[in-house]
Protein backbone atom coordinates (compact mmCIF):
# COMPACT_ATOMS: atom_id res chain seq x y z
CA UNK A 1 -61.10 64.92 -94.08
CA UNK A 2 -60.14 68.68 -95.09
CA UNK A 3 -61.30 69.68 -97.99
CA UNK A 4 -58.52 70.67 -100.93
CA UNK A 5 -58.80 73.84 -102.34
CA UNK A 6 -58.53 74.70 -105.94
CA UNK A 7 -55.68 77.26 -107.01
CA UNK A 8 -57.69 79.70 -109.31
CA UNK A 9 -56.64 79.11 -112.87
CA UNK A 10 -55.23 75.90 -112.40
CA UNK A 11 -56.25 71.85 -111.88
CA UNK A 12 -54.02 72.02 -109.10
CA UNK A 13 -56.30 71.04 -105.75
CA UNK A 14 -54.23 71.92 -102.69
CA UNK A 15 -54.13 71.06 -98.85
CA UNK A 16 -55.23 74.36 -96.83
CA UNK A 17 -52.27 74.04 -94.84
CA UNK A 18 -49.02 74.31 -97.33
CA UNK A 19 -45.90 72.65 -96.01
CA UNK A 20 -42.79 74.22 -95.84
CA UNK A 21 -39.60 72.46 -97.13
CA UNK A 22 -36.96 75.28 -95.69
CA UNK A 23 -36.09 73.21 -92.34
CA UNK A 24 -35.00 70.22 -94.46
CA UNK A 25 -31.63 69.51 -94.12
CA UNK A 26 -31.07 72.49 -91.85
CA UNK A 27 -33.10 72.02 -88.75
CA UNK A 28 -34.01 68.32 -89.39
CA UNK A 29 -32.20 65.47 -90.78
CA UNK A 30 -33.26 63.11 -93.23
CA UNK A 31 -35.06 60.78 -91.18
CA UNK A 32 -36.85 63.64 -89.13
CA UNK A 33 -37.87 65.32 -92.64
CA UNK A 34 -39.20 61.98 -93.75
CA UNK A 35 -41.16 61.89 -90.09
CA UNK A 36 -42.72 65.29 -91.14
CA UNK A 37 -43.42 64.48 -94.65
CA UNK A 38 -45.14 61.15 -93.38
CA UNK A 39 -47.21 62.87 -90.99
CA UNK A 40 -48.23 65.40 -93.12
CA UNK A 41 -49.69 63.08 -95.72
CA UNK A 42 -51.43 61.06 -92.71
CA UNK A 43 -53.44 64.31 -91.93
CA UNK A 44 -54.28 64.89 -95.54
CA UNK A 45 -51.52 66.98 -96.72
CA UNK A 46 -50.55 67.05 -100.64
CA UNK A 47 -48.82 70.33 -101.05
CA UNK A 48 -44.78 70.82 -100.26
CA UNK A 49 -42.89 74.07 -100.74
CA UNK A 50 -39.41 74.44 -101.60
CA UNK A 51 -36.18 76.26 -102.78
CA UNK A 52 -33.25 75.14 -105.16
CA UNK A 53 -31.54 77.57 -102.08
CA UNK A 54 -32.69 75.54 -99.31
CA UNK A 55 -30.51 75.35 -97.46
CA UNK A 56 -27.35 76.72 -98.70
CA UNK A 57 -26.90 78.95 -95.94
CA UNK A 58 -26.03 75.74 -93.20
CA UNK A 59 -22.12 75.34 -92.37
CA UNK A 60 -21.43 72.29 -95.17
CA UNK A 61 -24.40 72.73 -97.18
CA UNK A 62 -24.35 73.80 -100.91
CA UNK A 63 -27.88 74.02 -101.54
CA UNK A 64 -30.31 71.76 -102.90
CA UNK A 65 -30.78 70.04 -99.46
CA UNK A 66 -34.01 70.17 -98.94
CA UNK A 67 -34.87 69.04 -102.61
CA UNK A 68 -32.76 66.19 -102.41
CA UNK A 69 -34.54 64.98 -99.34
CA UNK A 70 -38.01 65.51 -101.10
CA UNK A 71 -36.72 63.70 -103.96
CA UNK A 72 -35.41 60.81 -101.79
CA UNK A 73 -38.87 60.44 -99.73
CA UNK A 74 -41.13 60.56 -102.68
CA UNK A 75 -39.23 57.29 -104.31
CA UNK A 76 -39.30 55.63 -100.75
CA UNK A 77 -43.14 56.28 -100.95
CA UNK A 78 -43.78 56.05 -104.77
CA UNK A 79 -46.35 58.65 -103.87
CA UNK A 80 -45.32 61.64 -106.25
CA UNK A 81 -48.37 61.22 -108.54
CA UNK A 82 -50.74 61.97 -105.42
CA UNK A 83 -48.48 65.22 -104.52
CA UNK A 84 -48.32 68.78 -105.62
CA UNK A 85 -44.61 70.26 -105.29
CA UNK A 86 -43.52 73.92 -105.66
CA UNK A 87 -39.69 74.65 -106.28
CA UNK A 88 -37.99 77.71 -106.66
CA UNK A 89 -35.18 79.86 -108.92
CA UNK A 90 -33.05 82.61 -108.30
CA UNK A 91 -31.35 82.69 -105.14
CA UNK A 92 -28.74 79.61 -105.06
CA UNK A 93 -25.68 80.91 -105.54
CA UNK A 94 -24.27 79.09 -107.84
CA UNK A 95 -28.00 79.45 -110.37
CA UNK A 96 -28.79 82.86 -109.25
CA UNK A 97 -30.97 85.39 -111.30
CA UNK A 98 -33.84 84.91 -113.63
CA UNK A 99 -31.95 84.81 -116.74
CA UNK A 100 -33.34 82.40 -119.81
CA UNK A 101 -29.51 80.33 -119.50
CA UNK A 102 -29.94 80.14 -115.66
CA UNK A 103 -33.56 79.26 -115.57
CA UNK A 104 -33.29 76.57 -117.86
CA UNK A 105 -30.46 74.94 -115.88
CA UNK A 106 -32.03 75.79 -112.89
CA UNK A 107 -34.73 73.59 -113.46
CA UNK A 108 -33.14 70.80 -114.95
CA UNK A 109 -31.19 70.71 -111.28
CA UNK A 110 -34.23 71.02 -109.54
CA UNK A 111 -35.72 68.15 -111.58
CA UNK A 112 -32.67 65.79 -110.86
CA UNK A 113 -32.39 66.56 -107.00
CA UNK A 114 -36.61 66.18 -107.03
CA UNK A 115 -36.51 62.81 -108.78
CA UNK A 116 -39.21 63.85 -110.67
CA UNK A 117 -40.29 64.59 -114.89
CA UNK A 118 -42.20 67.80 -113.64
CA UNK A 119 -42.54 70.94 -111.05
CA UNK A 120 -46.41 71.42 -110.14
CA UNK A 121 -45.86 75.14 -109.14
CA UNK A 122 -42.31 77.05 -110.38
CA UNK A 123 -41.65 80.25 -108.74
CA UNK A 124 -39.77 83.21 -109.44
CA UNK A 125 -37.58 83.38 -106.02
CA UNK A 126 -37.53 86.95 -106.19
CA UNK A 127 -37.90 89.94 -108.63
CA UNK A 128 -34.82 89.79 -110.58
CA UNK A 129 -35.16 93.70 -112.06
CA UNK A 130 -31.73 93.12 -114.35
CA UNK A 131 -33.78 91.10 -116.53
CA UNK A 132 -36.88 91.95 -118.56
CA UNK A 133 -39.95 90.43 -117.67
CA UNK A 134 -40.35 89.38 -121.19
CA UNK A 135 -38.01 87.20 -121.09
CA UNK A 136 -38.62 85.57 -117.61
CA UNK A 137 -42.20 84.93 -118.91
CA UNK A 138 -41.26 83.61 -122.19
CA UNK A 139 -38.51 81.31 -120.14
CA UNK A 140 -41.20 80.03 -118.14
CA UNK A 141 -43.46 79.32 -121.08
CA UNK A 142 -40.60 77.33 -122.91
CA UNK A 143 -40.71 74.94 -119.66
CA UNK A 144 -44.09 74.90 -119.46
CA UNK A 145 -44.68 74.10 -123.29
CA UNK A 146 -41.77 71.51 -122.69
CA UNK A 147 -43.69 69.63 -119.73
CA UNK A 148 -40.81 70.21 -117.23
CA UNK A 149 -43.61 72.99 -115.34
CA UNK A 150 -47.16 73.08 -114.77
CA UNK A 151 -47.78 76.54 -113.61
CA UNK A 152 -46.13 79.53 -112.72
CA UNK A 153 -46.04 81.62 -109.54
CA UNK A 154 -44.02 84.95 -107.83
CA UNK A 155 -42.16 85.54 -104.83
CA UNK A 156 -41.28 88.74 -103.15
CA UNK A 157 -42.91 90.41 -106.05
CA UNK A 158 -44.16 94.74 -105.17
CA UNK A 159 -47.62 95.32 -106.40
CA UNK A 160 -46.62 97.30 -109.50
CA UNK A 161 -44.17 94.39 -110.73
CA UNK A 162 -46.39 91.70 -110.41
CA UNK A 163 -49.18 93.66 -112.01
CA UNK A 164 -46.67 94.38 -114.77
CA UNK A 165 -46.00 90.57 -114.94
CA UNK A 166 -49.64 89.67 -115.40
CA UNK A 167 -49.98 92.83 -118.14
CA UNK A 168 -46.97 91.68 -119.82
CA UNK A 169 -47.84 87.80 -119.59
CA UNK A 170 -51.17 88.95 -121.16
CA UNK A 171 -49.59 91.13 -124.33
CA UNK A 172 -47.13 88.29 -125.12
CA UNK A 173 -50.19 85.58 -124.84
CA UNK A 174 -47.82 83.54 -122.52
CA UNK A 175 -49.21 82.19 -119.07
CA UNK A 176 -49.12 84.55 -116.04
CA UNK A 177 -48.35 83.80 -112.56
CA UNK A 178 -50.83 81.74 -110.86
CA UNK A 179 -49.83 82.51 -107.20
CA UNK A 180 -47.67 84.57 -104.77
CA UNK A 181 -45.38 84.12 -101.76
CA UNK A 182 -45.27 86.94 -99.25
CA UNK A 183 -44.94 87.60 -95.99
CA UNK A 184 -47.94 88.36 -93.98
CA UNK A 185 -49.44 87.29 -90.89
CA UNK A 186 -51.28 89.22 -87.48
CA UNK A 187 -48.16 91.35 -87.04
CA UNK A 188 -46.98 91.62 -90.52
CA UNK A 189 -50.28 93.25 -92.29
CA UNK A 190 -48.27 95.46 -95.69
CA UNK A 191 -49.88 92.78 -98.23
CA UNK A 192 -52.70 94.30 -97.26
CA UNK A 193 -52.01 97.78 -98.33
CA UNK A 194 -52.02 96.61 -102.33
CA UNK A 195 -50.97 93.08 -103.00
CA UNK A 196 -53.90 91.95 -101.80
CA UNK A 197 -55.82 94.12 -104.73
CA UNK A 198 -53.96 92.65 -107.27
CA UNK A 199 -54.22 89.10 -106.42
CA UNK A 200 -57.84 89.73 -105.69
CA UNK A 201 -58.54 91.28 -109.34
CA UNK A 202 -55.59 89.00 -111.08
CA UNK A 203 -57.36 85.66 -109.60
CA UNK A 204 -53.73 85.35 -107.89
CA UNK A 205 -53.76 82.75 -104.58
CA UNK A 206 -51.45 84.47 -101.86
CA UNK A 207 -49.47 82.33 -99.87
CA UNK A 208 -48.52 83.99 -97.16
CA UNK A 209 -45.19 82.98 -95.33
CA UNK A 210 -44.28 83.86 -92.38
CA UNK A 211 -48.00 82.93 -91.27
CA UNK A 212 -46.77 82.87 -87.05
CA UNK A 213 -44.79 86.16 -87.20
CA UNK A 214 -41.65 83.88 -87.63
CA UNK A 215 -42.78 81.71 -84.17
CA UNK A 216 -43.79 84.07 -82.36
CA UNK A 217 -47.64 83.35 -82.58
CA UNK A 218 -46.59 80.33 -82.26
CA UNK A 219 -47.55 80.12 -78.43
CA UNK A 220 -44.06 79.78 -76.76
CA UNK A 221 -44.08 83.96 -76.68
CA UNK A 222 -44.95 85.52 -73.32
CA UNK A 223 -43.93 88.81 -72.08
CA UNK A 224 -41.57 88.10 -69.42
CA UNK A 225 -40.77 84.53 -70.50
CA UNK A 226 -37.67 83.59 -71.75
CA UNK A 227 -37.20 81.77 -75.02
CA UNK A 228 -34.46 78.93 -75.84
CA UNK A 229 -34.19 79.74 -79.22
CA UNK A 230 -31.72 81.14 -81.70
CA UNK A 231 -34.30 82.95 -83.50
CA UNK A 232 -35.54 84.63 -80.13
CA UNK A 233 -33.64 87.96 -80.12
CA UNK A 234 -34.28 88.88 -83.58
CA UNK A 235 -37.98 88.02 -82.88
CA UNK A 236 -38.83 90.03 -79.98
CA UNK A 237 -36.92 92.57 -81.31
CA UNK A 238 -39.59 92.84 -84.03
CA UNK A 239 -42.62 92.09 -82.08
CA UNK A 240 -42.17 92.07 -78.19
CA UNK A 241 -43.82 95.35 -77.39
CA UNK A 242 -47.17 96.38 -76.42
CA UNK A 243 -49.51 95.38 -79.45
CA UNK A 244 -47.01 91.87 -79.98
CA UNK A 245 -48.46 91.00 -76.30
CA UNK A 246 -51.37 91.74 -77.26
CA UNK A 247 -51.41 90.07 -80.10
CA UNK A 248 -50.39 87.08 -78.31
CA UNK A 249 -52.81 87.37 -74.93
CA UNK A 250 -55.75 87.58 -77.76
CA UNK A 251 -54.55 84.72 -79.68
CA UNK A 252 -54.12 82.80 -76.58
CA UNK A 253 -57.42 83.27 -75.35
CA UNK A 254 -59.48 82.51 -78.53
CA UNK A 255 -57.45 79.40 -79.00
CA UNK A 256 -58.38 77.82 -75.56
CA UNK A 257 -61.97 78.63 -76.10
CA UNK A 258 -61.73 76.01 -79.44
CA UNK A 259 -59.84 73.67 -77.92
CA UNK A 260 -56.65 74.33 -80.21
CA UNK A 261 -53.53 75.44 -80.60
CA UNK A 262 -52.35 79.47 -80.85
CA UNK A 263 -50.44 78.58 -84.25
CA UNK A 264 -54.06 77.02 -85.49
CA UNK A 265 -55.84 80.25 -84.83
CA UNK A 266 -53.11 82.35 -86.36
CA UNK A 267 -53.26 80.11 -89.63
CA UNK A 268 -56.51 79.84 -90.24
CA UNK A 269 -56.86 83.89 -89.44
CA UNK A 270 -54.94 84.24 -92.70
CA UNK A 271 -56.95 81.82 -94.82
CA UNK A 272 -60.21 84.15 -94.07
CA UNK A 273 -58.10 86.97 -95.55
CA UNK A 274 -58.93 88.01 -99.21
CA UNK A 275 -56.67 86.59 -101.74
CA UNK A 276 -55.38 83.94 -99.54
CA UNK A 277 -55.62 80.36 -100.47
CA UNK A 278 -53.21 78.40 -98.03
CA UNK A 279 -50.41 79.59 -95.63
CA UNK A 280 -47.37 78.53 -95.75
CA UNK A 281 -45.88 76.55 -92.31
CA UNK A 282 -42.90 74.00 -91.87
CA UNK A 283 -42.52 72.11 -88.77
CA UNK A 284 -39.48 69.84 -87.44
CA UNK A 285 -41.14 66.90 -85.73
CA UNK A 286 -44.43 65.59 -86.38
CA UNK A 287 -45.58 67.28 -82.79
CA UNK A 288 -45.14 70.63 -84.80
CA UNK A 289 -47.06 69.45 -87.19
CA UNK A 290 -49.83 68.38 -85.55
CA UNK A 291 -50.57 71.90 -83.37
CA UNK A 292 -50.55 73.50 -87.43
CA UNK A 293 -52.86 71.50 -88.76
CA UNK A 294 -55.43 71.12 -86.30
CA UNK A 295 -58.76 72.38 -87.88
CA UNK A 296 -60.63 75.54 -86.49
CA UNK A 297 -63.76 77.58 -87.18
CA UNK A 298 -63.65 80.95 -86.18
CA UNK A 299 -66.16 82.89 -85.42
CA UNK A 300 -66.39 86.16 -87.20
CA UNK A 301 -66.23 87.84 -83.83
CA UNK A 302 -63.08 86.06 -83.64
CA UNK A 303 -61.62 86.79 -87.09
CA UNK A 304 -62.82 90.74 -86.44
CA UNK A 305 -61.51 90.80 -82.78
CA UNK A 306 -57.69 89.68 -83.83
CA UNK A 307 -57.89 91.99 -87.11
CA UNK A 308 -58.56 95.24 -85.08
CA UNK A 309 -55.20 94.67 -82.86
């Protein structure tokens, strides 16, 4: 069985491989969200990511989606006790900013779609600069103090601004953000430039989204290949040049020598980066699933070999 890691400053022990929620009720229906949830746990999994704003963006949808479904498979399973679930504030339309008013009804609709007294991890969608830090810190304390949050965490966050956070959380004596969602993976490599310094010497867990260069470490990439997917354009158009085939023929390669998938080696790439805890992946079908959880040890050679591309 994989071993759970422990988010630093926390009691919150977490699955290496953190599922993403964002595909629920977008790119899979109820009953193919609950196939992915089910699997998930099956393999070990304990740790599900998710949005208030997922997935307001789909013709019909008004956001909320994705929570609902959450919500609707933890009661099926009575399993919430045995999960750890992240939510998210700021984006929805219709709860959008970081503002003490919005937050605090933000939450209460997150905890009513969820089904649930309490959010294990609450993030900060994004950096919402029209309102002062002090009071998104003090907001978060109220819901912390109130039992409705366990711990706090950042998204899309610069390097100064979430080292300002942790200063400011520190002079107010108020708790500081615990972890961070950014993008980074093989192709994506800016957290790396500073982010990375201040989660190392904050004690902040990166979760890195993104993790497969938005599918296309995923395998399915080959120069010359065409792609059925809607995503496909906008991909290669970020990634399909010399080093992205590169990227991918390297990839490729190590992952046949351990007997695994592309997407494995990718993952697991990021988890031996400083500051990482646990990627961040979502899958529609429990075949998805399977190729990003399948365990790998990489050789330092290996690890080395893929950074240097």
């Amino acid at each position: 069985m994989t071993s759970l890691l422990r988010i630093p400053n926390t009691t919150l022990d977490v699955h290496p491989l953190y599922l993403g929620g964002n595909p629920f009720g977008w790119t899979a229906d109820e009953a193919q969200s609950f196939a992915v949830l089910d699997a998930y746990v099956a393999a070990g999994g304990n740790f599900i990511d998710t949005a208030d704003v997922y997935s307001e963006w789909a013709p019909g949808n008004q956001g909320g989606e994705s929570e609902r479904i959450i919500g609707n498979w933890m009661r099926a399973r009575g399993n919430r006790d045995s999960l750890i679930i992240a939510t998210k504030v700021a984006k929805l339309s219709t709860r959008r900013g970081l503002g003490r008013a919005n937050v605090l009804a933000a939450v209460d609709d997150s905890l009513r779609r969820l089904q649930t007294d309490h959010i294990d991890l609450y993030y900060a969608h994004e950096d919402d600069q029209s309102v002062p830090l002090e009071e998104v810190l003090t907001t978060f304390a109220e819901l912390i103090a109130a039992g409705k949050v366990r711990h706090i965490a950042a998204s899309q966050y610069t390097a100064p601004r979430l080292a300002e956070a942790m200063r400011v959380a520190r002079e107010l004596g108020v708790p500081g953000y615990v972890g961070l969602q950014t993008e980074y993976n093989l192709m994506s490599r800016a957290y790396e430039q500073d982010l990375q310094q201040v989660c190392v010497d904050e004690g902040i867990a990166c979760f890195p989204f993104y993790g497969l260069a938005r599918g296309f470490l995923s395998g399915k990439y080959r120069a010359g290949v065409d792609v059925q997917s809607v995503r496909a354009g906008d991909v290669l158009s970020l990634y399909g040049n010399e080093r992205g085939w590169t990227m991918v023929d390297v990839l490729g390669g190590i992952a046949a020598r351990h007997g695994v998938s592309p997407s494995a080696v990718a993952l697991e790439w990021l988890r031996r980066q400083p500051g990482v805890l646990a990627p961040l992946a979502s899958a529609r079908t429990p075949e998805q699933l399977t190729e990003l959880m399948q365990p790998v040890d990489l050789t330092d050679e290996d690890v080395d070999l893929l950074r240097a591309i």
